[in-house]
Protein backbone atom coordinates (compact mmCIF):
# COMPACT_ATOMS: atom_id res chain seq x y z
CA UNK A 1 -30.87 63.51 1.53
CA UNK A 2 -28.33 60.84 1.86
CA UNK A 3 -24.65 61.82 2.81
CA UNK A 4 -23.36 58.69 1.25
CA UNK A 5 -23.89 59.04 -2.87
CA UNK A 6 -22.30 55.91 -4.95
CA UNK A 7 -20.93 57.07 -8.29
CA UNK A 8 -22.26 53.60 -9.85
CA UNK A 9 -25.77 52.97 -10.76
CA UNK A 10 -27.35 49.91 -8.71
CA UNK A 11 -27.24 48.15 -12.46
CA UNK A 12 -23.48 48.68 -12.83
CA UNK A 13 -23.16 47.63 -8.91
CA UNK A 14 -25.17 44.52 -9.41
CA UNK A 15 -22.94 43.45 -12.65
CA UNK A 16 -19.63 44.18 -10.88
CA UNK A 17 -21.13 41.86 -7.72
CA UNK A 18 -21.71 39.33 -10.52
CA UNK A 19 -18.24 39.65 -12.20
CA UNK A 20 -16.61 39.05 -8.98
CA UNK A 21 -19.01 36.16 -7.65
CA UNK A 22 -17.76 34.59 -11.70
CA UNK A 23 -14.05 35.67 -10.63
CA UNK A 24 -14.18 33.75 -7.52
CA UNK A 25 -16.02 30.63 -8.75
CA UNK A 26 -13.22 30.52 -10.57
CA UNK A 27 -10.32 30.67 -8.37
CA UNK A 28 -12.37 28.04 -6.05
CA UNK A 29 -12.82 25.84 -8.95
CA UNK A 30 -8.91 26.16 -9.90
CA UNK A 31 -8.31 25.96 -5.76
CA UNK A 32 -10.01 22.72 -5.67
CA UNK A 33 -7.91 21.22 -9.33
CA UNK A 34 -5.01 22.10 -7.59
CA UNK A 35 -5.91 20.77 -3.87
CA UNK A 36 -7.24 17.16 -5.86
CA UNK A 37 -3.81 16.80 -7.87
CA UNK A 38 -1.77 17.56 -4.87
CA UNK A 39 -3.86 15.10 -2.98
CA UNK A 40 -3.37 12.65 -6.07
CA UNK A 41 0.26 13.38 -6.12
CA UNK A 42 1.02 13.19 -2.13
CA UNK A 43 -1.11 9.93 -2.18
CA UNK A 44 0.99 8.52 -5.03
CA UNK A 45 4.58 9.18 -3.27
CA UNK A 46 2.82 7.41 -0.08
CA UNK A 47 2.03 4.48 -1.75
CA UNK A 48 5.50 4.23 -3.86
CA UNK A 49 7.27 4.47 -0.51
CA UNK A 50 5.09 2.07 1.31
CA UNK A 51 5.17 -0.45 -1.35
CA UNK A 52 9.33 0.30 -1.19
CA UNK A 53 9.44 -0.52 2.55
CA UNK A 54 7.10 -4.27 2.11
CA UNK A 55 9.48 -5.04 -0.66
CA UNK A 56 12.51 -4.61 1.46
CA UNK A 57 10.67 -6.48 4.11
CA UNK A 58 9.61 -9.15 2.18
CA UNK A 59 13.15 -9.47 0.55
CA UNK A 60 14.18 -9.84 3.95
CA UNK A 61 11.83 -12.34 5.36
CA UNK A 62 12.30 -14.31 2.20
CA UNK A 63 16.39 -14.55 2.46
CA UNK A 64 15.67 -15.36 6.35
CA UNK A 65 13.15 -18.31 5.54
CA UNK A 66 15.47 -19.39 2.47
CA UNK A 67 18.61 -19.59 4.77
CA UNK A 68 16.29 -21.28 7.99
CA UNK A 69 15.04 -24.39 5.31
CA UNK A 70 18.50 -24.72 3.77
CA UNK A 71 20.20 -25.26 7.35
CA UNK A 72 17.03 -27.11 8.07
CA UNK A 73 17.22 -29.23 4.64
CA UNK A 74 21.26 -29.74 5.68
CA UNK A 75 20.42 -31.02 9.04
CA UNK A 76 18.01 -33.52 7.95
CA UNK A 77 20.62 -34.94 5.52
CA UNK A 78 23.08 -35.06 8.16
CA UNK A 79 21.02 -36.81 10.27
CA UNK A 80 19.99 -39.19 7.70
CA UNK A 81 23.81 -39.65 6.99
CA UNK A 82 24.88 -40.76 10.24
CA UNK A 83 21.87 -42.77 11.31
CA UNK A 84 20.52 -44.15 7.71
CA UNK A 85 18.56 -46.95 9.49
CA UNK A 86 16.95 -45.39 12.00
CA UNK A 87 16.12 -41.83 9.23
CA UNK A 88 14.43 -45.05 7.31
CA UNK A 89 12.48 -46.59 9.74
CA UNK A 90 11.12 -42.97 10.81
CA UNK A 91 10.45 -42.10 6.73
CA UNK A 92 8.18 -45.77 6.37
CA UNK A 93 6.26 -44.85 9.58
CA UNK A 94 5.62 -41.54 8.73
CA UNK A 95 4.44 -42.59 5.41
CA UNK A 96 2.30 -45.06 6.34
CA UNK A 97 0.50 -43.38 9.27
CA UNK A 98 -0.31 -40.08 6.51
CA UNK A 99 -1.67 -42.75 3.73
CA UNK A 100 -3.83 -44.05 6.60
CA UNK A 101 -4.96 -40.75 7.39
CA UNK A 102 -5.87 -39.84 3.50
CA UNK A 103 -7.82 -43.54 3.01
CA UNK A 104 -10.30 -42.74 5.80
């Protein structure tokens, strides 16, 4: 004789086992929806902020280079200014040692 008697049949046992085994497909499945759209949603705030930073950046290295070629582009003209002949003579050489580059 057992000391141990279950008030459930093994049938009513075995459909309980199988109602919670549903249950917790369930929660695993709405677990892993919630896990993915976090993921989804962290990844998304990442990438905003990153793209945020490289546009700064960019903004950055783009007034740097724009104010480097304009004091670049003013020095050139104020060389050309106070030696015109010389700026002249370097502009024909130039010129005619890249056309004999690009004929060969």
């Amino acid at each position: 004789m057992s000391d141990v008697q279950s008030d459930a049949s093994p049938s009513s046992a075995s459909k309980d086992i199988a109602g919670d085994i549903a249950t917790l497909k369930s929660d695993i499945a709405s677990l892993i929806k919630e896990m993915k759209d976090l993921a989804i949603r962290e990844g998304s705030r990442i990438g905003q902020d990153a793209a945020e930073k490289i546009s700064g950046s960019a903004s950055e290295i783009y007034g740097g280079v724009s104010k480097q070629t304009q004091r670049s582009a003013e020095a050139v003209g104020q060389h050309v200014q106070d030696w015109p002949v010389s700026s002249l003579l370097i502009a024909f050489v130039g010129g005619f040692a890249i056309s004999k580059l690009f004929t060969r």
